[in-house]
Protein backbone atom coordinates (compact mmCIF):
# COMPACT_ATOMS: atom_id res chain seq x y z
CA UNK A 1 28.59 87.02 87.44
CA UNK A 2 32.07 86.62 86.68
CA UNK A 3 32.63 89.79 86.30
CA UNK A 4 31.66 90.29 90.13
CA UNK A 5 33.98 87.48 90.78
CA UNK A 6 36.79 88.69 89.15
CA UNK A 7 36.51 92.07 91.09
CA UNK A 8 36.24 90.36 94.12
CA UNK A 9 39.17 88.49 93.62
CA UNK A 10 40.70 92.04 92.57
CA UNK A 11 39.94 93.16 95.83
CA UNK A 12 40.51 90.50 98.36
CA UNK A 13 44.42 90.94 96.22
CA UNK A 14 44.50 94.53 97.37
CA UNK A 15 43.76 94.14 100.79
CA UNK A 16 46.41 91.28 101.12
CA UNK A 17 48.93 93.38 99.64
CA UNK A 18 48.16 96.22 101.87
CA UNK A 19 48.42 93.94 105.06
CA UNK A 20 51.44 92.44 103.88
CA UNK A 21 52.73 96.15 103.60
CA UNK A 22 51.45 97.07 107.09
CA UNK A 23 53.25 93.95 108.56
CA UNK A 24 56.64 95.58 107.40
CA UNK A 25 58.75 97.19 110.52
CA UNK A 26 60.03 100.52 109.42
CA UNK A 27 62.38 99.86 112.39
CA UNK A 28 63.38 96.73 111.19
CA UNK A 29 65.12 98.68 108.52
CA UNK A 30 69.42 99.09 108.83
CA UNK A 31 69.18 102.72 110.75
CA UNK A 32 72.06 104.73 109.65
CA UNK A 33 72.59 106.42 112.85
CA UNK A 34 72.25 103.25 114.55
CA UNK A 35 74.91 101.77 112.33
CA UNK A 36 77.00 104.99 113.27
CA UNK A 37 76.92 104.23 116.78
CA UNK A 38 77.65 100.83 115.81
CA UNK A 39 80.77 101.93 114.47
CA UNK A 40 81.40 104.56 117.18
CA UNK A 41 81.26 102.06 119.95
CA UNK A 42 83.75 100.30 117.73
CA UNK A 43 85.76 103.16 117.72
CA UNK A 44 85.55 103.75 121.24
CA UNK A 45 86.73 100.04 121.53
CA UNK A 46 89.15 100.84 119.52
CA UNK A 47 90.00 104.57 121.59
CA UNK A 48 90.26 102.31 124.10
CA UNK A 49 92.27 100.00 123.45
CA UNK A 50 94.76 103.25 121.82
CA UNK A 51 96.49 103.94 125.32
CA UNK A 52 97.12 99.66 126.33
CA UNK A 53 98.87 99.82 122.51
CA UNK A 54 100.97 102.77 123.15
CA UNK A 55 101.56 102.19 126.74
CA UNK A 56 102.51 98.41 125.60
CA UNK A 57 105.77 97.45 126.81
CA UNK A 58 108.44 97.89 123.61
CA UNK A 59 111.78 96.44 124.98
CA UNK A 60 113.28 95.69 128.60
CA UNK A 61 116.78 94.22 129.94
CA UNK A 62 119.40 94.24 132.88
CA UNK A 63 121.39 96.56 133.86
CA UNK A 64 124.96 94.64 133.88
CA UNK A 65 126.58 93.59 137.26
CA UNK A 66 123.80 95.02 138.72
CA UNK A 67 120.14 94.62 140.09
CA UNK A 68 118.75 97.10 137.71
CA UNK A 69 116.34 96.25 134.83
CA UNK A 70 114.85 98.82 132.88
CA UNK A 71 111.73 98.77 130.98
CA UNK A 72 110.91 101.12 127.78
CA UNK A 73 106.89 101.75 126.73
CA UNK A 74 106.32 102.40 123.09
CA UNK A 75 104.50 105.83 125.06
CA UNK A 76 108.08 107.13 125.50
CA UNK A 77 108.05 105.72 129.35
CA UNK A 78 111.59 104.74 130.46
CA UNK A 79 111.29 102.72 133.50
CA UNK A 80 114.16 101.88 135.92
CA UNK A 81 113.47 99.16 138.45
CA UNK A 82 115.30 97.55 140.94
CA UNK A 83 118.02 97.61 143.94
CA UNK A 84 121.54 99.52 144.79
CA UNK A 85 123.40 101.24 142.83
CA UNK A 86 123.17 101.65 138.60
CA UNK A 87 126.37 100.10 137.34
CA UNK A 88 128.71 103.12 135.68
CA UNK A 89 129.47 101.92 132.42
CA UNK A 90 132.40 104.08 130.22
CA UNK A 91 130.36 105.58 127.47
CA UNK A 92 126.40 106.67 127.38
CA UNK A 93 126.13 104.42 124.18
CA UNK A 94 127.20 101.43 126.71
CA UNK A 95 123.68 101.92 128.80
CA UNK A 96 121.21 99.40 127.30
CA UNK A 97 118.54 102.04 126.86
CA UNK A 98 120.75 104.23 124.90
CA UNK A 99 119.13 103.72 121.38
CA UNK A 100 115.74 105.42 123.16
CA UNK A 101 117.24 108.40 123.64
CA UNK A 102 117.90 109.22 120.07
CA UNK A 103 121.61 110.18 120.55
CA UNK A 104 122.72 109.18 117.15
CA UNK A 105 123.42 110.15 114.13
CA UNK A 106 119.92 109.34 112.15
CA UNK A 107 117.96 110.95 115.05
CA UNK A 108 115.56 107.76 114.98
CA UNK A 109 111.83 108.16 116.41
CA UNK A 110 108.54 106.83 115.75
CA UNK A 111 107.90 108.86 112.93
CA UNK A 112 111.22 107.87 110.74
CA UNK A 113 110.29 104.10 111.56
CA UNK A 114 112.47 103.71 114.07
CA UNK A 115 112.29 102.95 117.90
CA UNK A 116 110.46 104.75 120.37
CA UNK A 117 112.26 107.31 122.28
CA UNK A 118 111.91 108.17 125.83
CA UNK A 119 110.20 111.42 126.81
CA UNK A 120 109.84 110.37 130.45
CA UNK A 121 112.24 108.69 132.66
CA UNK A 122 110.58 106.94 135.98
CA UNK A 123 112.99 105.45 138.64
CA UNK A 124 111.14 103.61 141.14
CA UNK A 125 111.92 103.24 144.56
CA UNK A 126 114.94 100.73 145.44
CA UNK A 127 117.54 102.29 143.05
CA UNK A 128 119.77 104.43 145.01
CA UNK A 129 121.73 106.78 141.79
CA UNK A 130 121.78 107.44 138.57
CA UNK A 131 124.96 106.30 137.12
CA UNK A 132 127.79 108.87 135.19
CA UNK A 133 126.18 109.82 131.97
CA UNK A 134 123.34 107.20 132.20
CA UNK A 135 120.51 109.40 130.04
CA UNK A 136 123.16 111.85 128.86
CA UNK A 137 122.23 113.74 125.39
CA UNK A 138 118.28 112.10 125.40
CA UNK A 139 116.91 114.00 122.73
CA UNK A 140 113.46 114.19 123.26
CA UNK A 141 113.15 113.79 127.71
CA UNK A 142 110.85 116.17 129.11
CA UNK A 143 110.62 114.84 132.29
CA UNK A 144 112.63 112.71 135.01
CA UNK A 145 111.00 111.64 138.44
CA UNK A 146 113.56 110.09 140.74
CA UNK A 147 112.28 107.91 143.86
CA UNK A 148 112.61 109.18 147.23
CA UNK A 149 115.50 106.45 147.34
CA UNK A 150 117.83 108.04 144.62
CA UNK A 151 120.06 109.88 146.74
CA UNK A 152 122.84 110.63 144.13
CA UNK A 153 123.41 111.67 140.01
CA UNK A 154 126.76 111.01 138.93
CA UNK A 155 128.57 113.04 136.55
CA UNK A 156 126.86 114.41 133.50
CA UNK A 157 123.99 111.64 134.67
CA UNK A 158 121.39 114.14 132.46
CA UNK A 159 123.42 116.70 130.51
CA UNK A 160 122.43 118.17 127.34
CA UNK A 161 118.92 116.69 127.24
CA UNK A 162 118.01 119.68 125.56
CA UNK A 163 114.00 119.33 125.82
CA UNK A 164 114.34 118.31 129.53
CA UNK A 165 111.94 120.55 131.20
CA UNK A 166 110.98 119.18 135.11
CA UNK A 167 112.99 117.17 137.43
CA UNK A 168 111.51 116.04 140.71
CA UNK A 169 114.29 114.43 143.15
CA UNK A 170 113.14 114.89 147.18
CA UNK A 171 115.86 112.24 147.96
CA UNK A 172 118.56 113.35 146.36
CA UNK A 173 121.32 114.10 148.60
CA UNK A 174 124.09 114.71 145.47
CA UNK A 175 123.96 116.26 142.58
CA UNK A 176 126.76 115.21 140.90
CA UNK A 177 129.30 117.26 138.51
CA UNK A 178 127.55 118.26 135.11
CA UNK A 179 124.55 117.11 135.79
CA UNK A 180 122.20 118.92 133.94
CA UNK A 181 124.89 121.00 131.93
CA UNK A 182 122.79 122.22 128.64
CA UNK A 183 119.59 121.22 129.81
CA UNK A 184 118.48 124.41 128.11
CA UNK A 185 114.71 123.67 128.88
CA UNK A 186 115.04 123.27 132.62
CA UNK A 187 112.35 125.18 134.25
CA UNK A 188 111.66 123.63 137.61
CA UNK A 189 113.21 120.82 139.84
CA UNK A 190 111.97 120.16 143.12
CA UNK A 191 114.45 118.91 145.89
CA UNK A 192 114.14 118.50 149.41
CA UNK A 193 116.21 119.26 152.78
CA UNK A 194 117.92 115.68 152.17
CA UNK A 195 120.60 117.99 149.53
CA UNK A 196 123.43 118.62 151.12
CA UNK A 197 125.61 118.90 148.05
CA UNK A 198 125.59 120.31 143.81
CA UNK A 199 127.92 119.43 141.95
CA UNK A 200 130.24 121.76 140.13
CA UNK A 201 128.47 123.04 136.72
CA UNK A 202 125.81 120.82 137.71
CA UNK A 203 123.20 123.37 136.61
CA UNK A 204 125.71 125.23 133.77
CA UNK A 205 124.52 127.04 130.45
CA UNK A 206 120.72 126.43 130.97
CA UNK A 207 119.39 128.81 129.58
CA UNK A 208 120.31 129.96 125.61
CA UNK A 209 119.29 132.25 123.04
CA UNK A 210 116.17 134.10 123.65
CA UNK A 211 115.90 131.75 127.21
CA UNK A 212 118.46 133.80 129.04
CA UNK A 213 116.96 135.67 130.88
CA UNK A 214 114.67 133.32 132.10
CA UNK A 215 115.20 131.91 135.74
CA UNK A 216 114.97 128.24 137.12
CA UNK A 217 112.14 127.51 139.49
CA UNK A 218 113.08 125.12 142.43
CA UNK A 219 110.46 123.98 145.06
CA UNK A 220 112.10 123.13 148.16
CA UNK A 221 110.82 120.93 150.55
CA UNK A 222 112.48 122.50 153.59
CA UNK A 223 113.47 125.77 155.17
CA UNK A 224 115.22 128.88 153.57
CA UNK A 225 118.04 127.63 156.28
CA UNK A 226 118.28 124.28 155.01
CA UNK A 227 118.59 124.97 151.55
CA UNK A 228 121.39 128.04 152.78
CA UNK A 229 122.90 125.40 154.20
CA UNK A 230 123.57 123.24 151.16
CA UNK A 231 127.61 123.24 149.29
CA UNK A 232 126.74 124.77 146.01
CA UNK A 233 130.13 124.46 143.81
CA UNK A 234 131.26 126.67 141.21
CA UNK A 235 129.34 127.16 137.70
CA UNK A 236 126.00 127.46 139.18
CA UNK A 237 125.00 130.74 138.58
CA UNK A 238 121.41 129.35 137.58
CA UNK A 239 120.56 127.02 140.51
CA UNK A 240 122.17 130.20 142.86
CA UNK A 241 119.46 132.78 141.32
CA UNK A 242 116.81 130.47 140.80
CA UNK A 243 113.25 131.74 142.00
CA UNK A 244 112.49 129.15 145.08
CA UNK A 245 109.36 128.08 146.71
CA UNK A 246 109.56 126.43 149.91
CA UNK A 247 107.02 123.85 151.47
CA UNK A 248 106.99 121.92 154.75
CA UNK A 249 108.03 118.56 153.93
């Protein structure tokens, strides 16, 4: 008799245990791939919140006796805002945004610890020129988009920015002296039928070495007549035999 008991009791044991097995969620168990896309969707917070920390402003400032402030992006975005004219100061080092251009003599960047430096330069609508030497020598610029309102680029405004490759300017009725002297990566600027005048050497020595031969592409917005029509000074043998492409404005 107690031997039938005890084997009952055996079993009733086993069944329990069994249930309390069953119960168990295999689901309810941490699922690596879920924990992956856990961490992926913390990634992509993190992906996403990548371009606000690079595109976070860095450092910004007037312009002196002027209406200009300028604003620099730790994505290599230099921003000029504002009214009028840009103040001409006596050396490039005197422009406030000179230390993001990496003219110096420890060629700081991002990767030596050092400040951002611009590779973009963005002036918005109400400044009306780019003062003498204002982004002259910026090391790393590859491009420089000038609102419809910048009508003039003083002298040497963007010479020897050796990586400068693209300049769009449709309201830019003077192109200064020098301007883009040794901008030996100019490929294309795009102007309008507003020019009326280029500076002497403005577009000098821009192509060197095994660049030579190649030609400068403008895109004119305008007529063949119009842009015939514009005072083209000496030392411009590049802007004179660039390739052009002209489009109704």
């Amino acid at each position: 008799m107690l031997k039938k008991c005890f084997l009952v009791l055996m079993a009733l044991l086993m069944i329990l245990t069994l249930a309390a097995c069953d119960k168990q969620d295999p689901d309810a168990v941490e699922d690596p791939d879920t924990t992956n896309n856990g961490g992926d969707s913390q990634t992509g917070g993190d992906n996403n919140t990548t371009p606000q920390q690079n595109t976070s402003l860095y450092n910004s400032g007037t312009l002196e006796d002027s209406a200009i402030t300028w604003e620099m992006y730790e994505d290599g975005r230099l921003i000029i805002k504002g009214t009028g004219e840009m103040t001409v100061l006596d050396r490039p080092n005197d422009y406030p945004w000179y230390p993001f251009g990496g003219s110096t003599s420890s060629e700081r960047s991002d990767a030596d610890g050092g400040v951002p430096l611009a590779t973009s330069i963005i002036i918005e609508a109400g400044v009306t020129s780019v003062a003498d030497k204002a982004f002259f020598e910026c090391k790393l610029l590859k491009t420089v988009t000038l609102a419809s309102t910048v009508t003039s680029l003083g002298y040497q405004s963007f010479a020897y920015c050796a990586n400068l490759q693209t300049v769009s300017g449709t309201g830019l009725t003077t192109i200064g002296d020098q301007a883009f002297r040794y901008c030996t990566s100019l490929e294309k600027v795009t102007l309008s039928s507003a020019l009326t005048t280029v500076g002497m050497s403005a577009f000098d020595n821009l192509r060197l070495g095994s660049n030579t031969n190649q030609k400068l592409a403008i895109r004119f917005k305008g007529t063949q007549a119009q842009l015939s029509a514009v005072t083209i000074d000496s030392g411009n043998a590049y802007f004179k035999e660039a390739t052009v492409e002209y489009v109704s404005e």
